[in-house]
N, C-alpha and C. Protein backbone atom coordinates (compact mmCIF):
# COMPACT_ATOMS: atom_id res chain seq x y z
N UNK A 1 16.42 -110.40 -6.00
CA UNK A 1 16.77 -109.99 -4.64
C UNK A 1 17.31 -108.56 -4.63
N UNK A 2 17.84 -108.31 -5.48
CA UNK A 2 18.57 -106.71 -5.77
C UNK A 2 17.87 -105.82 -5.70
N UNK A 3 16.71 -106.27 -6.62
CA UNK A 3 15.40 -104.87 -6.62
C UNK A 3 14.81 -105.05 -5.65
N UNK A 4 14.70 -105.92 -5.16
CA UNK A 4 13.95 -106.00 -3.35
C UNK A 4 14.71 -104.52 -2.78
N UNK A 5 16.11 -104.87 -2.60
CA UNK A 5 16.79 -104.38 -1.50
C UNK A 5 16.72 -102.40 -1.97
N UNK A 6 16.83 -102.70 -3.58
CA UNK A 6 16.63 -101.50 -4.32
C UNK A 6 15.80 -100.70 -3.49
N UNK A 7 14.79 -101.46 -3.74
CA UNK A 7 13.26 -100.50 -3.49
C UNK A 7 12.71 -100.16 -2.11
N UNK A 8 14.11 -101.26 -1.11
CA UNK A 8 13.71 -100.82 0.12
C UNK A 8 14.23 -99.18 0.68
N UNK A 9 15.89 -99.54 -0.33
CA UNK A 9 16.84 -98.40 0.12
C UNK A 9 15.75 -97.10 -0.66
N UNK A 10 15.55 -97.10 -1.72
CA UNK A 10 14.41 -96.01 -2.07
C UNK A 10 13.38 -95.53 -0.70
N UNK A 11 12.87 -96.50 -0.52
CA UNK A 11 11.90 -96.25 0.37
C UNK A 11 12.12 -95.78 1.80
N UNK A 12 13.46 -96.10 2.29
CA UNK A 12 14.18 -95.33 2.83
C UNK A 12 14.38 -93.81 3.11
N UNK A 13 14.86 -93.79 2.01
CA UNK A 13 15.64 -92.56 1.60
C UNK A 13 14.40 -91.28 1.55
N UNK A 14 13.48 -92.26 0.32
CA UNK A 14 11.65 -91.08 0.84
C UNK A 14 11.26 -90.58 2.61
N UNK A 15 11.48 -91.92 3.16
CA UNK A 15 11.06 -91.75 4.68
C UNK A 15 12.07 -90.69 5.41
N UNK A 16 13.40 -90.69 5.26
CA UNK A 16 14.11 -89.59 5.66
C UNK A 16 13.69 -88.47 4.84
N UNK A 17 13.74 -88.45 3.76
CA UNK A 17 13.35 -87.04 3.16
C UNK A 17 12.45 -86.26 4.11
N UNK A 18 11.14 -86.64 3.89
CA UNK A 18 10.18 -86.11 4.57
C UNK A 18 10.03 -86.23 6.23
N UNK A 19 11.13 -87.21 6.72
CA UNK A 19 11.13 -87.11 8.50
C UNK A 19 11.84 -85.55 8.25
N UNK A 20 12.74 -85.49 7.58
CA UNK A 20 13.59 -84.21 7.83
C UNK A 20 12.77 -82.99 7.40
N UNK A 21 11.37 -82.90 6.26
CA UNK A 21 10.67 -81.39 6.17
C UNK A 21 10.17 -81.73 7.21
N UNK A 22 9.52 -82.78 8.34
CA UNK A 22 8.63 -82.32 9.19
C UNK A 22 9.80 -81.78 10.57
N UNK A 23 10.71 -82.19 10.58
CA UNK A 23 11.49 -81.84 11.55
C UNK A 23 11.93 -79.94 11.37
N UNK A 24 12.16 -80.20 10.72
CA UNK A 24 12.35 -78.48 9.68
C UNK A 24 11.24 -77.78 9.90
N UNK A 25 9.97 -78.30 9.58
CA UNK A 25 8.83 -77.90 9.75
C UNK A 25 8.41 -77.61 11.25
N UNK A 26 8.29 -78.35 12.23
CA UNK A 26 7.96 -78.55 13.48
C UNK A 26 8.80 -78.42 14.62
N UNK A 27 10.27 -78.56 14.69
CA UNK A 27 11.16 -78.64 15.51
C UNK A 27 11.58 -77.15 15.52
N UNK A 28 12.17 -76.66 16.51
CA UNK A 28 12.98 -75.68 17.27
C UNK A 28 13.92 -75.48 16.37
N UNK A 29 14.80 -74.23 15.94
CA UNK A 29 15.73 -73.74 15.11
C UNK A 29 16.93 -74.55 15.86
N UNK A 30 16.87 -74.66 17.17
CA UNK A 30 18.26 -75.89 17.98
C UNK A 30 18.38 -77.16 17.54
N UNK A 31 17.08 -77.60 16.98
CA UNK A 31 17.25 -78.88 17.02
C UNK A 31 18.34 -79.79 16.12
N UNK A 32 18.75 -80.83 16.26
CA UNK A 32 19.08 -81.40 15.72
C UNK A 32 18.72 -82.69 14.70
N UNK A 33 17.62 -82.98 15.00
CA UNK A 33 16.69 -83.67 14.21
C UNK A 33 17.12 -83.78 12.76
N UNK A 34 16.46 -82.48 12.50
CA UNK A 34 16.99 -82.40 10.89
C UNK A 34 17.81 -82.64 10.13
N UNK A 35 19.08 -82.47 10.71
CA UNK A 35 20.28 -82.32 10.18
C UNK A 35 20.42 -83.96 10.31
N UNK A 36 20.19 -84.73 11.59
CA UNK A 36 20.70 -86.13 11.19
C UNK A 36 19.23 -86.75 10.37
N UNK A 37 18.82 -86.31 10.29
CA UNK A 37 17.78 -87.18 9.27
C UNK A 37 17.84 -86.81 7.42
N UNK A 38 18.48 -86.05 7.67
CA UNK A 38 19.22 -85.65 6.20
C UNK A 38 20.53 -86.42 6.02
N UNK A 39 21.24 -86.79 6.83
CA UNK A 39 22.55 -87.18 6.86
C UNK A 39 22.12 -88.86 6.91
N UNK A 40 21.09 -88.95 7.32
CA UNK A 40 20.59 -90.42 7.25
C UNK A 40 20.15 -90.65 5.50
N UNK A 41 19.66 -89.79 5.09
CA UNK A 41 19.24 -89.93 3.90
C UNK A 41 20.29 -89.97 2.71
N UNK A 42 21.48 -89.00 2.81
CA UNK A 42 22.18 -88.93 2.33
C UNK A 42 23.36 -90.58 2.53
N UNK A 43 23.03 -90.68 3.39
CA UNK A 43 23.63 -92.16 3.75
C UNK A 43 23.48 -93.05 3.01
N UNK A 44 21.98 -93.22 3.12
CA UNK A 44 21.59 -94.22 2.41
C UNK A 44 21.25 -94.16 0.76
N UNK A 45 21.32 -92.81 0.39
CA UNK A 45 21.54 -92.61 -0.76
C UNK A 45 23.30 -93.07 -1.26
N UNK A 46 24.12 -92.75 -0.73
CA UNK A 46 25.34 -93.45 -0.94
C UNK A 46 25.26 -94.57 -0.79
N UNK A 47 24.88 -95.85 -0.07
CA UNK A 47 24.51 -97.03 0.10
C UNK A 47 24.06 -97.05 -1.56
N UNK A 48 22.95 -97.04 -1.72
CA UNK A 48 22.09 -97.06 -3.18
C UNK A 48 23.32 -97.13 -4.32
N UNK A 49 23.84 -96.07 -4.16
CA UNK A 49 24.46 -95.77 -5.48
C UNK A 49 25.69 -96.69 -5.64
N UNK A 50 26.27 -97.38 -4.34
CA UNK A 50 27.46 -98.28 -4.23
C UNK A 50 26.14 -99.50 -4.64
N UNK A 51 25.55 -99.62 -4.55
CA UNK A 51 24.70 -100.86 -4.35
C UNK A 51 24.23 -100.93 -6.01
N UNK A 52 23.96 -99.82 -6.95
CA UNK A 52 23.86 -100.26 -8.28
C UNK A 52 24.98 -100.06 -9.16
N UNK A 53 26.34 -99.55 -8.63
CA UNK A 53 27.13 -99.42 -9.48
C UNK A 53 28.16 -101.23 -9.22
N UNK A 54 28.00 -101.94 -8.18
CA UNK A 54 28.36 -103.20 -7.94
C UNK A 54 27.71 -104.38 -8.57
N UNK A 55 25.98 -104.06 -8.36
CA UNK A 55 25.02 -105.12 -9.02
C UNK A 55 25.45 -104.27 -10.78
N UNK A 56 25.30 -103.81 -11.18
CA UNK A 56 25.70 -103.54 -12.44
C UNK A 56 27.30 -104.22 -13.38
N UNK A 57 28.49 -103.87 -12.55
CA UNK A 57 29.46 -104.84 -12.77
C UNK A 57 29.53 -106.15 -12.63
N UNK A 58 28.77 -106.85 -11.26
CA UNK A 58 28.45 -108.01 -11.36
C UNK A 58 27.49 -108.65 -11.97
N UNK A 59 26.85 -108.04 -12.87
CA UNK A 59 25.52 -108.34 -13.85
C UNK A 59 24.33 -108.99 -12.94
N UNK A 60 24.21 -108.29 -11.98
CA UNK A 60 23.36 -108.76 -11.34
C UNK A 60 21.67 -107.94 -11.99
N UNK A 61 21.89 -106.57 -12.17
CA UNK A 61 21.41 -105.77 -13.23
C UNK A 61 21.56 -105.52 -14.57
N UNK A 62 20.96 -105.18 -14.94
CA UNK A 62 21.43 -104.93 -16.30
C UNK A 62 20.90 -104.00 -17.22
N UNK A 63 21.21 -102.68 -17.85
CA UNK A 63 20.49 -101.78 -17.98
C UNK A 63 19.83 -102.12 -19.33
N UNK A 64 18.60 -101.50 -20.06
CA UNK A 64 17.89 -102.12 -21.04
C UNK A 64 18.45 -101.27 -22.42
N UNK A 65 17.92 -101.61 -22.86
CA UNK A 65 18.37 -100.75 -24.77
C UNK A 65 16.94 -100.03 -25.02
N UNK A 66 17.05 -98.89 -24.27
CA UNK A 66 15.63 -98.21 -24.92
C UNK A 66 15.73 -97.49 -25.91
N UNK A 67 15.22 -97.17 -27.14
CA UNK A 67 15.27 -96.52 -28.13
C UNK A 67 16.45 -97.20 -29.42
N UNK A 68 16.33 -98.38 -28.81
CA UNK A 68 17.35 -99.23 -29.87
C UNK A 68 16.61 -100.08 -30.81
């Protein structure tokens, strides 16, 4: 269920990315667009990062042993 939610907040975070170059891209130097669709992204990038540093203490994740 974690990596579900993982991969939604990822997918997220892509969709703001790029709402915000086309807003940047296409919108008026006034607009405001941009700025909250960055702040959306950045949001939910904080979401993410509370969201694997919790599933990680609660072993809900668990990171692998690569090169071990």
């Amino acid at each position: 269920m974690s990596k579900i939610v993982i991969l939604l907040l990822l997918t997220a975070i892509l969709i703001a990315l790029f709402a915000g170059l086309y807003f940047l891209m296409k919108e008026p130097a006034s607009s405001k667009r941009t700025l909250r669709s960055l702040m959306v992204r950045v949001g939910f990038t904080f979401v993410l990062i509370t969201l694997l540093l919790v599933a990680a203490y609660m072993g809900w994740i668990a990171p692998h042993a690569v090169g071990k």
